[in-house]
ModelCIF file with pLDDT and N, C-alpha, C, O atoms, coordinates in Angstrom:
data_MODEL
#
_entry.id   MODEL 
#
_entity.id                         1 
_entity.type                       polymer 
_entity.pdbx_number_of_molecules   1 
#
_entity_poly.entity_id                      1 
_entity_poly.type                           'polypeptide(L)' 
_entity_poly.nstd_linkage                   no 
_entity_poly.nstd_monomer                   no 
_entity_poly.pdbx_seq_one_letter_code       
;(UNK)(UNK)(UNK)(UNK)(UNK)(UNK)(UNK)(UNK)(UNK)(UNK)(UNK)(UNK)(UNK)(UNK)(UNK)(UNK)
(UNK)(UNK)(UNK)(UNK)(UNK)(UNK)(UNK)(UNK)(UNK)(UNK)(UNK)(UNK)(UNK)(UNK)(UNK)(UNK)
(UNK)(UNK)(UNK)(UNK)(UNK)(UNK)(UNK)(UNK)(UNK)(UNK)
;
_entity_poly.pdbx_seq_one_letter_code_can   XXXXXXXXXXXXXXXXXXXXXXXXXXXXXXXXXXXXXXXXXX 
_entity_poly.pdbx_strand_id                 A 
#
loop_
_entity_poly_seq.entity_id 
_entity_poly_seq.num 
_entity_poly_seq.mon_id 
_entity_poly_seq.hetero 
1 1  UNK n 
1 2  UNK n 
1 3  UNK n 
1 4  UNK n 
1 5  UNK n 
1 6  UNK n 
1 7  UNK n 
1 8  UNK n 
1 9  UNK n 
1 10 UNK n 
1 11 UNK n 
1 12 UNK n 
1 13 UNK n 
1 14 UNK n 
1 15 UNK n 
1 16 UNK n 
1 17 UNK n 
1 18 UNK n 
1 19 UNK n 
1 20 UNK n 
1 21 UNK n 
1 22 UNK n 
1 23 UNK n 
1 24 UNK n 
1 25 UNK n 
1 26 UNK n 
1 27 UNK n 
1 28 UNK n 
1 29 UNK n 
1 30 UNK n 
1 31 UNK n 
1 32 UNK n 
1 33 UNK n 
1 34 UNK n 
1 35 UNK n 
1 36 UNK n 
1 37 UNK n 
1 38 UNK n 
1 39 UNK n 
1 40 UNK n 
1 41 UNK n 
1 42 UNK n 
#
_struct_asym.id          A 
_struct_asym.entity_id   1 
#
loop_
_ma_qa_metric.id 
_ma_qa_metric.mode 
_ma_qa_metric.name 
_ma_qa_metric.software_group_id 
_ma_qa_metric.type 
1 global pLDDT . pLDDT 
2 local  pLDDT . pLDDT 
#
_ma_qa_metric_global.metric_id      1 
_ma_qa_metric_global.metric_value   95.05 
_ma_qa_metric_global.model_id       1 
_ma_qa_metric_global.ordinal_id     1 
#
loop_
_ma_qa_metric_local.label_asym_id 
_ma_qa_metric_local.label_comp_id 
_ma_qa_metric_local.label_seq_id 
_ma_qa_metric_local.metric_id 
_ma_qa_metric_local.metric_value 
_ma_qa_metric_local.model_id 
_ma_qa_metric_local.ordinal_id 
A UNK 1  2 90.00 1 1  
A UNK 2  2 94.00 1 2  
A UNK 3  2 97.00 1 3  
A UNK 4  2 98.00 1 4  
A UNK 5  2 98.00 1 5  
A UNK 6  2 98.00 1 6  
A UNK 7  2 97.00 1 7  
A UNK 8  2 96.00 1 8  
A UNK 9  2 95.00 1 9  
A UNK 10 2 93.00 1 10 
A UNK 11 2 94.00 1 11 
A UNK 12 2 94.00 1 12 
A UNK 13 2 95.00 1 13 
A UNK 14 2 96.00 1 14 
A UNK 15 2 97.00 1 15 
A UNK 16 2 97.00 1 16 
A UNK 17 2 97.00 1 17 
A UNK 18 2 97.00 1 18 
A UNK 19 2 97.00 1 19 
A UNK 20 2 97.00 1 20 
A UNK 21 2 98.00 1 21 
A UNK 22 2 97.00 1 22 
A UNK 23 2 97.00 1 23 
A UNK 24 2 97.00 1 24 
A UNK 25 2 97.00 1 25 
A UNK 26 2 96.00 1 26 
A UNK 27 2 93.00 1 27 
A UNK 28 2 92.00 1 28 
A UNK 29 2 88.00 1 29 
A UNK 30 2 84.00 1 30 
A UNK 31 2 85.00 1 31 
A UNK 32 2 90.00 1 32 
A UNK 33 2 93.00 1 33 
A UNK 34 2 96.00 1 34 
A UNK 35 2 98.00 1 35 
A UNK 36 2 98.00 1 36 
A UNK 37 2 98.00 1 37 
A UNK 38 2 97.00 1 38 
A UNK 39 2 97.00 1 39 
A UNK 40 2 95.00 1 40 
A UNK 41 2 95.00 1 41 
A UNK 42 2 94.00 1 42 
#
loop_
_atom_site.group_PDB 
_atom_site.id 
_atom_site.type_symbol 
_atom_site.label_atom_id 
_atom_site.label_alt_id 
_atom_site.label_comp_id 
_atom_site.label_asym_id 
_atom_site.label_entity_id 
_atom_site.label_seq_id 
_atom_site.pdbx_PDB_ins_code 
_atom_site.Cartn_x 
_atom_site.Cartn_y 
_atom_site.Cartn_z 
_atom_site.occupancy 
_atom_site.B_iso_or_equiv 
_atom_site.pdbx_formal_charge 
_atom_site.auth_seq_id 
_atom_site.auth_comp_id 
_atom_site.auth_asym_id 
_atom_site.auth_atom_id 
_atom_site.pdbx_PDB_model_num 
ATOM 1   N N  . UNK A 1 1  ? -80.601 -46.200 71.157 1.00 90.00 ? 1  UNK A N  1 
ATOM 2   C CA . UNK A 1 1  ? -79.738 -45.358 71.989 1.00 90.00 ? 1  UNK A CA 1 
ATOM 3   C C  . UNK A 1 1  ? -78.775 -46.221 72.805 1.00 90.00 ? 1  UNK A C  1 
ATOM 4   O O  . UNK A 1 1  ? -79.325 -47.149 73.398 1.00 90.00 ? 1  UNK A O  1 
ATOM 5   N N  . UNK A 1 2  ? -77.138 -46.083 72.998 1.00 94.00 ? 2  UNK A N  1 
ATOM 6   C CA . UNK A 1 2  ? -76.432 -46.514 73.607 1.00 94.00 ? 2  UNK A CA 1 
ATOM 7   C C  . UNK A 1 2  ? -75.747 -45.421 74.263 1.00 94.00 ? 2  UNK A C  1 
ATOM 8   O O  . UNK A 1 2  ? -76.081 -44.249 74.086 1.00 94.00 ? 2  UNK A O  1 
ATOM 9   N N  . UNK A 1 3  ? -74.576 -45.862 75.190 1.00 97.00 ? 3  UNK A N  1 
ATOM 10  C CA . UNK A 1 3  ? -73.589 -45.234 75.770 1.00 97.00 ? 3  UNK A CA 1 
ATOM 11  C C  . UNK A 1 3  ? -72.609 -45.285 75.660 1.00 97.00 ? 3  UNK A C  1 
ATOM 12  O O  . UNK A 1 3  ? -72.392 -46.479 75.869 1.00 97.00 ? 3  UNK A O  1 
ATOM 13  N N  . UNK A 1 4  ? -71.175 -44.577 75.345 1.00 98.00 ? 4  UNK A N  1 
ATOM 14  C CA . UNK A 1 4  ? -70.303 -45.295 74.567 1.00 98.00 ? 4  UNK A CA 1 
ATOM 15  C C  . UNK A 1 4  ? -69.199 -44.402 75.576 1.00 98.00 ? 4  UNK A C  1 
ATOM 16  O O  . UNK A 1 4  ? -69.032 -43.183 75.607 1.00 98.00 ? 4  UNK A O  1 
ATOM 17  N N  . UNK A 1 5  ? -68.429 -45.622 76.487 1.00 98.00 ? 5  UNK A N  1 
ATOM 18  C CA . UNK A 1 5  ? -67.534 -45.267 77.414 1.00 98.00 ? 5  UNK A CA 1 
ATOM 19  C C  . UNK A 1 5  ? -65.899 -45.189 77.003 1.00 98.00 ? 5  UNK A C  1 
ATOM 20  O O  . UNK A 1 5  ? -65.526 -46.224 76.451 1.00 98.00 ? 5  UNK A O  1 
ATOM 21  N N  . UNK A 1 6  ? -65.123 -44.430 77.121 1.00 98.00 ? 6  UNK A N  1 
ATOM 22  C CA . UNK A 1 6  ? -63.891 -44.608 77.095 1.00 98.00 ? 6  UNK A CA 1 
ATOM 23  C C  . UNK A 1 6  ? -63.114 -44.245 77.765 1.00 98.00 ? 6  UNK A C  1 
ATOM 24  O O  . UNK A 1 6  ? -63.241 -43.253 78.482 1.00 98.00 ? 6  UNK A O  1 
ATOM 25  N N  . UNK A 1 7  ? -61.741 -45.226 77.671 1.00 97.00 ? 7  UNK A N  1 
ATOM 26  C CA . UNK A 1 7  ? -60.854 -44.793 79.108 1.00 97.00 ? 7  UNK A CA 1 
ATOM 27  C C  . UNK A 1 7  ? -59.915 -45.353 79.081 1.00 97.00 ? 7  UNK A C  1 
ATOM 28  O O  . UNK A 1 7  ? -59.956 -46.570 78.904 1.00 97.00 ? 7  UNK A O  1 
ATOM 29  N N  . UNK A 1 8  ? -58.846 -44.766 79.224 1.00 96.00 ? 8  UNK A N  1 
ATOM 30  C CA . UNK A 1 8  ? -57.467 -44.954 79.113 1.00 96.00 ? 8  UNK A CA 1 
ATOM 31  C C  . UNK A 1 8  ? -56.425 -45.615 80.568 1.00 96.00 ? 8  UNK A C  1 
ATOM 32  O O  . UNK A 1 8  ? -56.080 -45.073 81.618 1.00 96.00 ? 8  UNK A O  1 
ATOM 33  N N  . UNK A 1 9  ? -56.205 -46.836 80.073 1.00 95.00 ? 9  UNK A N  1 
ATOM 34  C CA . UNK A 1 9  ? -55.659 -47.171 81.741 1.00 95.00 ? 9  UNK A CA 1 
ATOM 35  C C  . UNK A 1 9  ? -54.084 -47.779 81.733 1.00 95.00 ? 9  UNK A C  1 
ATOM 36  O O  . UNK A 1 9  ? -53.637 -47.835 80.587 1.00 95.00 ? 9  UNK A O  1 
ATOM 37  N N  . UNK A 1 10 ? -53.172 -48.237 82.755 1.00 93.00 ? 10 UNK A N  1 
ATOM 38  C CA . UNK A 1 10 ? -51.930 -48.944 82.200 1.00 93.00 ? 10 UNK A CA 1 
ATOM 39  C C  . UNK A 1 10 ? -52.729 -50.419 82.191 1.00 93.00 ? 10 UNK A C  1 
ATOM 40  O O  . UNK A 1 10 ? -53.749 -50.983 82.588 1.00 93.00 ? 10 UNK A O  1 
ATOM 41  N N  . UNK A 1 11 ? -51.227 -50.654 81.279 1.00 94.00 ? 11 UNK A N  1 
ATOM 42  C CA . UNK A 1 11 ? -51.463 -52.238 81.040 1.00 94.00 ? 11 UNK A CA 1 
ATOM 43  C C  . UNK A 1 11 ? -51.892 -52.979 82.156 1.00 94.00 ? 11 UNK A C  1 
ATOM 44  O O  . UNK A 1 11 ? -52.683 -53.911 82.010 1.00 94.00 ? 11 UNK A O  1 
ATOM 45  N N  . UNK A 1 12 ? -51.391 -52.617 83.396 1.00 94.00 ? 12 UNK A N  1 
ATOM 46  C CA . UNK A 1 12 ? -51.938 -53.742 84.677 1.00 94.00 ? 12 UNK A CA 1 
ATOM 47  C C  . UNK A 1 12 ? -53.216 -53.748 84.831 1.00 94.00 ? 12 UNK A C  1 
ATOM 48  O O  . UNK A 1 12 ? -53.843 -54.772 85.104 1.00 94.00 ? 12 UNK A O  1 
ATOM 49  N N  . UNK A 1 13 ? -53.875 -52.315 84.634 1.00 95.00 ? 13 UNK A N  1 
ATOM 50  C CA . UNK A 1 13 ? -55.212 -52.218 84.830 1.00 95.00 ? 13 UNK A CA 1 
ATOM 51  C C  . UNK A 1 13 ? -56.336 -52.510 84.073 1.00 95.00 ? 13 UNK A C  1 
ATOM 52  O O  . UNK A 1 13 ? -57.500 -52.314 84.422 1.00 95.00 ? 13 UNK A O  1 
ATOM 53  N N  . UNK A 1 14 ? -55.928 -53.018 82.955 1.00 96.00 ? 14 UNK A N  1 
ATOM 54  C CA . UNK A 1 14 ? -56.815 -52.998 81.584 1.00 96.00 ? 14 UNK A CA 1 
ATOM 55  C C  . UNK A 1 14 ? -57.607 -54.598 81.722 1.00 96.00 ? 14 UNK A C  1 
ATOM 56  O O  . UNK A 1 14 ? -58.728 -54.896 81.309 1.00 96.00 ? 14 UNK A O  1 
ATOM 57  N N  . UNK A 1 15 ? -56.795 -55.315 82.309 1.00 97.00 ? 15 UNK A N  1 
ATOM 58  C CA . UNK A 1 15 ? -57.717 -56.523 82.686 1.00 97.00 ? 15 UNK A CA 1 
ATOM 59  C C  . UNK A 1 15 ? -58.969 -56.531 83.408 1.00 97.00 ? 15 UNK A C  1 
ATOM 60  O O  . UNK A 1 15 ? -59.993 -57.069 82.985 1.00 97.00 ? 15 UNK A O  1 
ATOM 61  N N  . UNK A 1 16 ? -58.814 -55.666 84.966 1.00 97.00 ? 16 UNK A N  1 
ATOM 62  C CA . UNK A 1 16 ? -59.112 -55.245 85.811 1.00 97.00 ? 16 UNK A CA 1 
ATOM 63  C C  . UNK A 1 16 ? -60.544 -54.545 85.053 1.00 97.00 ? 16 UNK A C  1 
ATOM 64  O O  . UNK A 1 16 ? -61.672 -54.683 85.525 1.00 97.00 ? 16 UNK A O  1 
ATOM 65  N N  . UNK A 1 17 ? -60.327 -54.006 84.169 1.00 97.00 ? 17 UNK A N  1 
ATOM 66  C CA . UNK A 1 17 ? -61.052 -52.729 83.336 1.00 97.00 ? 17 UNK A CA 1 
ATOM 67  C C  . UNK A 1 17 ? -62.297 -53.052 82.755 1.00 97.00 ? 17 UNK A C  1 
ATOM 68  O O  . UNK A 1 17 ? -63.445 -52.770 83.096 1.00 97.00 ? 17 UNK A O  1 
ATOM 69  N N  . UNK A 1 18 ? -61.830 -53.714 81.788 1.00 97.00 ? 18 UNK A N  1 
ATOM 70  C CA . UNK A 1 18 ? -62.420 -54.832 80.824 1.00 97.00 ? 18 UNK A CA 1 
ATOM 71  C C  . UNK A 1 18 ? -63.536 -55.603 81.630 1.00 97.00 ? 18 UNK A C  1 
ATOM 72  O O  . UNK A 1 18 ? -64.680 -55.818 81.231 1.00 97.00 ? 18 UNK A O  1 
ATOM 73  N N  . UNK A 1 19 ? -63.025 -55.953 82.763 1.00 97.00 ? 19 UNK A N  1 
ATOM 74  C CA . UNK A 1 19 ? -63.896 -57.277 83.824 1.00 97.00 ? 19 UNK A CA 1 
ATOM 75  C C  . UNK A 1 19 ? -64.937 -56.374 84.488 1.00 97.00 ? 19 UNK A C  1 
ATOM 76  O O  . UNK A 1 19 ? -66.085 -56.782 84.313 1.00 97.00 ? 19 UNK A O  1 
ATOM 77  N N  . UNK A 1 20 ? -64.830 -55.262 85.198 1.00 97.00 ? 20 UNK A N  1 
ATOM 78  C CA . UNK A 1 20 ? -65.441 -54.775 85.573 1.00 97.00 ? 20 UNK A CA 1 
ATOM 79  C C  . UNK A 1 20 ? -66.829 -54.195 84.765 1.00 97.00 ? 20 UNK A C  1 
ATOM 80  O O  . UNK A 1 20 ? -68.008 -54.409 85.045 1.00 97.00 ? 20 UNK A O  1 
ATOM 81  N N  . UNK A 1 21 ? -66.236 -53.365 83.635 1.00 98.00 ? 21 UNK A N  1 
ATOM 82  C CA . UNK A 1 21 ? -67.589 -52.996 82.609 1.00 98.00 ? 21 UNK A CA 1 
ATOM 83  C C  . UNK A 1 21 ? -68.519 -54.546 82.554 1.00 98.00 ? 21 UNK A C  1 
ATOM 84  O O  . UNK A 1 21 ? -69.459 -55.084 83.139 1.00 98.00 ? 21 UNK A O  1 
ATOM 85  N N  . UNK A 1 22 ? -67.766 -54.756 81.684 1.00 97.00 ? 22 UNK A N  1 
ATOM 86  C CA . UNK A 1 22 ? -68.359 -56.294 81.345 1.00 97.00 ? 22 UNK A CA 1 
ATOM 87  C C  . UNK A 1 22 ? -69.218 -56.846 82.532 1.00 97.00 ? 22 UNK A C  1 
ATOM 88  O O  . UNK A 1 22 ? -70.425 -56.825 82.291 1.00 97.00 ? 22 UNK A O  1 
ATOM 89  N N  . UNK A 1 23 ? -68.924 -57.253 83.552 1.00 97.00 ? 23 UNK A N  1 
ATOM 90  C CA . UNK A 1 23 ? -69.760 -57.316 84.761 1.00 97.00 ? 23 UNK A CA 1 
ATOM 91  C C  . UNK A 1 23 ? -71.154 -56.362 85.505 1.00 97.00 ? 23 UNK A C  1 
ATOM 92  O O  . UNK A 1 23 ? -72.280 -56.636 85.919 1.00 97.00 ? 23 UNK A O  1 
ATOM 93  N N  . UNK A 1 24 ? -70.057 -54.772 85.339 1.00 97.00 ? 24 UNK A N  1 
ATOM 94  C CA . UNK A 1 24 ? -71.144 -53.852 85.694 1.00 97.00 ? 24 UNK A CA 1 
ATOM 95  C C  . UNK A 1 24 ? -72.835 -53.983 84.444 1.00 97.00 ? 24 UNK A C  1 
ATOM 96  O O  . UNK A 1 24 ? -74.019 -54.041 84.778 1.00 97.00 ? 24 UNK A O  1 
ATOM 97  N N  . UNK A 1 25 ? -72.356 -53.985 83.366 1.00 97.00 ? 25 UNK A N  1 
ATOM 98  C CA . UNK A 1 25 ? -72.981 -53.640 82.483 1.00 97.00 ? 25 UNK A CA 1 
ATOM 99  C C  . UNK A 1 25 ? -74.130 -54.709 81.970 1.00 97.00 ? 25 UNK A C  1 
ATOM 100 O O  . UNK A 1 25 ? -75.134 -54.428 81.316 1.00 97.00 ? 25 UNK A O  1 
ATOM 101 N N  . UNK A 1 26 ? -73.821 -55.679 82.320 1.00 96.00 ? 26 UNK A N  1 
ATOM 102 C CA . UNK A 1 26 ? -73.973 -57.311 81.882 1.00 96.00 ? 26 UNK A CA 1 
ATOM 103 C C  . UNK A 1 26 ? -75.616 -57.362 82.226 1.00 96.00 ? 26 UNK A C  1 
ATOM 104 O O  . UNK A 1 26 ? -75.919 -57.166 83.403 1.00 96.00 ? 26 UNK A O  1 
ATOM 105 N N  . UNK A 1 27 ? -76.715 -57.620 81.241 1.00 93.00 ? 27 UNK A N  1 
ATOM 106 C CA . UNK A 1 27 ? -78.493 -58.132 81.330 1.00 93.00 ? 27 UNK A CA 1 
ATOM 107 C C  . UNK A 1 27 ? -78.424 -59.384 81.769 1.00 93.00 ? 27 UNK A C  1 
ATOM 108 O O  . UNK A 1 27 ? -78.827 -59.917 82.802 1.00 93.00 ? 27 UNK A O  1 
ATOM 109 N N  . UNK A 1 28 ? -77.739 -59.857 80.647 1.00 92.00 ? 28 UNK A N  1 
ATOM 110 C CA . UNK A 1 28 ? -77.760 -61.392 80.044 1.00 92.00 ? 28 UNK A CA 1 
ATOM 111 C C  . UNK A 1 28 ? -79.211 -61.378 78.767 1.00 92.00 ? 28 UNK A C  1 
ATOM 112 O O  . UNK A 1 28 ? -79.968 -62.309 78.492 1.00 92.00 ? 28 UNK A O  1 
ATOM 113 N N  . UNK A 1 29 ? -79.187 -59.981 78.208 1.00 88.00 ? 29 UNK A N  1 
ATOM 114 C CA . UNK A 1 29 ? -80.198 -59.916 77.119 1.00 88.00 ? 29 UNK A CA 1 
ATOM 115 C C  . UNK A 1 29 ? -79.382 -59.360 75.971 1.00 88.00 ? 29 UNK A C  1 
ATOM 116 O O  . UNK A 1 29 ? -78.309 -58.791 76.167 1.00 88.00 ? 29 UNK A O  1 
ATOM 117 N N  . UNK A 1 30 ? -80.021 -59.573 74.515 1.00 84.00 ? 30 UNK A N  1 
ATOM 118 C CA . UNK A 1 30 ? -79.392 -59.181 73.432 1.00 84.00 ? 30 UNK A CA 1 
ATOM 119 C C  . UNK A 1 30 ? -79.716 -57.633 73.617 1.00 84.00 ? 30 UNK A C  1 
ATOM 120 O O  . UNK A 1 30 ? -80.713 -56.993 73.953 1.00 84.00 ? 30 UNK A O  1 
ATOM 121 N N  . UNK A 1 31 ? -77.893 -57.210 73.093 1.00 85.00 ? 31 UNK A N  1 
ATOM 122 C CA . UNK A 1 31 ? -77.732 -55.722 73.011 1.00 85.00 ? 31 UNK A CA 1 
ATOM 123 C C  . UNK A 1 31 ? -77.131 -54.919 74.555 1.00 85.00 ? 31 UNK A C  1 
ATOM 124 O O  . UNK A 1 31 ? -77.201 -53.772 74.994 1.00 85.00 ? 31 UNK A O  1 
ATOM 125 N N  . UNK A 1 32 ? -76.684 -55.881 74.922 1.00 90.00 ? 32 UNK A N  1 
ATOM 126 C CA . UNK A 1 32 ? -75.971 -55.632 76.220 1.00 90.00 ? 32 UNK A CA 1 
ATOM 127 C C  . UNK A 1 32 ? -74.799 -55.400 75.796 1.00 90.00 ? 32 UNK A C  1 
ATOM 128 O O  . UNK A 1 32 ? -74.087 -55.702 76.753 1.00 90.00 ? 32 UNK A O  1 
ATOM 129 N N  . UNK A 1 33 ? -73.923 -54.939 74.686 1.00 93.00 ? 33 UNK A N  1 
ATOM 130 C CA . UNK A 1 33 ? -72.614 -54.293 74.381 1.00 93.00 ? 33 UNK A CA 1 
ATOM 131 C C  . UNK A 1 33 ? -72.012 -55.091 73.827 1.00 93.00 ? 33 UNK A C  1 
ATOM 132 O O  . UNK A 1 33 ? -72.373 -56.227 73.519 1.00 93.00 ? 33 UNK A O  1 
ATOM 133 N N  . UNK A 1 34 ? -70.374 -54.234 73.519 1.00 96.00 ? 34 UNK A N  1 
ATOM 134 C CA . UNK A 1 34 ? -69.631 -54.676 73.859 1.00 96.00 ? 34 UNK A CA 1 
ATOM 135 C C  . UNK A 1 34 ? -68.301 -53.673 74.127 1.00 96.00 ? 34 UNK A C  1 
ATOM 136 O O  . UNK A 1 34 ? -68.441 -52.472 74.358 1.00 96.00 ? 34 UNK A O  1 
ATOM 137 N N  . UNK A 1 35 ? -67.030 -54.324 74.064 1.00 98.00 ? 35 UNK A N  1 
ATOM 138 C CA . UNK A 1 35 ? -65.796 -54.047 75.121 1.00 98.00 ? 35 UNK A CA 1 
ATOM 139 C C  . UNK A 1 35 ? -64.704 -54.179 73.749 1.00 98.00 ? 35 UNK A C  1 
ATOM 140 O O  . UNK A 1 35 ? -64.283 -55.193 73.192 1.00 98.00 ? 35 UNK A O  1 
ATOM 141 N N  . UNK A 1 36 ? -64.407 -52.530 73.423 1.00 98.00 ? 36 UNK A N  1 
ATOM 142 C CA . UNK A 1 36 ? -63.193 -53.189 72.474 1.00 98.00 ? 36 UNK A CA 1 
ATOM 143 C C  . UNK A 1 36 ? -61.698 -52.519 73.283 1.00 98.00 ? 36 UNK A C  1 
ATOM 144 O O  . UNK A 1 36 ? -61.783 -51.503 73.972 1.00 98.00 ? 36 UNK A O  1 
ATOM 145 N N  . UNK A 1 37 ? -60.361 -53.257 73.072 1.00 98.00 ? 37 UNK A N  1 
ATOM 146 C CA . UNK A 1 37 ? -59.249 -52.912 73.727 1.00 98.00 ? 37 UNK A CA 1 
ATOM 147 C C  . UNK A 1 37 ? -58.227 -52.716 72.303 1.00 98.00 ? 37 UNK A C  1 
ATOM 148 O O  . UNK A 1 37 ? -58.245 -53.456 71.319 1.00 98.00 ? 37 UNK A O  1 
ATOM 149 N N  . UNK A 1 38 ? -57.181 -51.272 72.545 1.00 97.00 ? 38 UNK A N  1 
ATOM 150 C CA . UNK A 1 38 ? -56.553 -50.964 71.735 1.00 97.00 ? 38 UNK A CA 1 
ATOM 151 C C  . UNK A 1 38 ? -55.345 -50.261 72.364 1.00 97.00 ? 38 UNK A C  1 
ATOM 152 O O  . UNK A 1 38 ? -55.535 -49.539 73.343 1.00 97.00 ? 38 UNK A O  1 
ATOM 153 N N  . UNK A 1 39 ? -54.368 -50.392 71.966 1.00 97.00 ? 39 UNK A N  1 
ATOM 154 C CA . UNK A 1 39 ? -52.559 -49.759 72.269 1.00 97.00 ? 39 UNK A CA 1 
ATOM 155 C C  . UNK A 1 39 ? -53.074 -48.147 71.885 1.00 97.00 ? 39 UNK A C  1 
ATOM 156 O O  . UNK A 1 39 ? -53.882 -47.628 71.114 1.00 97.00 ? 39 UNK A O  1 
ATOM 157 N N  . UNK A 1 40 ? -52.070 -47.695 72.936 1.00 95.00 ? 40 UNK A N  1 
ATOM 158 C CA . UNK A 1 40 ? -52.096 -46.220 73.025 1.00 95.00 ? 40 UNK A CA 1 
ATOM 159 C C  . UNK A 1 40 ? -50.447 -46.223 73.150 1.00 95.00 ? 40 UNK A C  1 
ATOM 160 O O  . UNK A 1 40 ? -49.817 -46.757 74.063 1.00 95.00 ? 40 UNK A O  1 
ATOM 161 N N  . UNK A 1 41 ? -49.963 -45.597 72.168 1.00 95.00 ? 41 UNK A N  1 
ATOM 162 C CA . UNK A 1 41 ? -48.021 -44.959 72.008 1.00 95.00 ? 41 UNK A CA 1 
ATOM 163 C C  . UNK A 1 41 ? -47.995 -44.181 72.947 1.00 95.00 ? 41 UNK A C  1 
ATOM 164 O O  . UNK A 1 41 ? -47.193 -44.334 73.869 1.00 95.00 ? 41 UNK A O  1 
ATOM 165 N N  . UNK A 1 42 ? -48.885 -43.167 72.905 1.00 94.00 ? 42 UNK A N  1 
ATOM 166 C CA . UNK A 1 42 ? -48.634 -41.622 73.543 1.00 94.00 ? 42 UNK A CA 1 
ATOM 167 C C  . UNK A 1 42 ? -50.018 -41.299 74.536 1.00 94.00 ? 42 UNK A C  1 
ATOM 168 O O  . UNK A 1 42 ? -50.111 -40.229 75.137 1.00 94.00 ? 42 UNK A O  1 
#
């Protein structure tokens, strides 16, 4: 069982974004995620 988050942010924030999950989310055990980033046109 996982959780599978998504969320749409501007470009300034997506760094910001990324760092935070990654941090919030973080064991330091196998199966602790991961973080994928993708362009949105519209």
């Amino acid at each position: 069982p996982k959780i599978k988050i998504e969320v749409v942010v501007s470009d300034a924030l997506s760094e910001a974004t990324t760092t935070a999950i990654s941090s919030a989310a973080k064991t330091g055990k196998i199966g602790d995620g991961k973080v994928f980033v993708s362009n949105i046109e519209t």
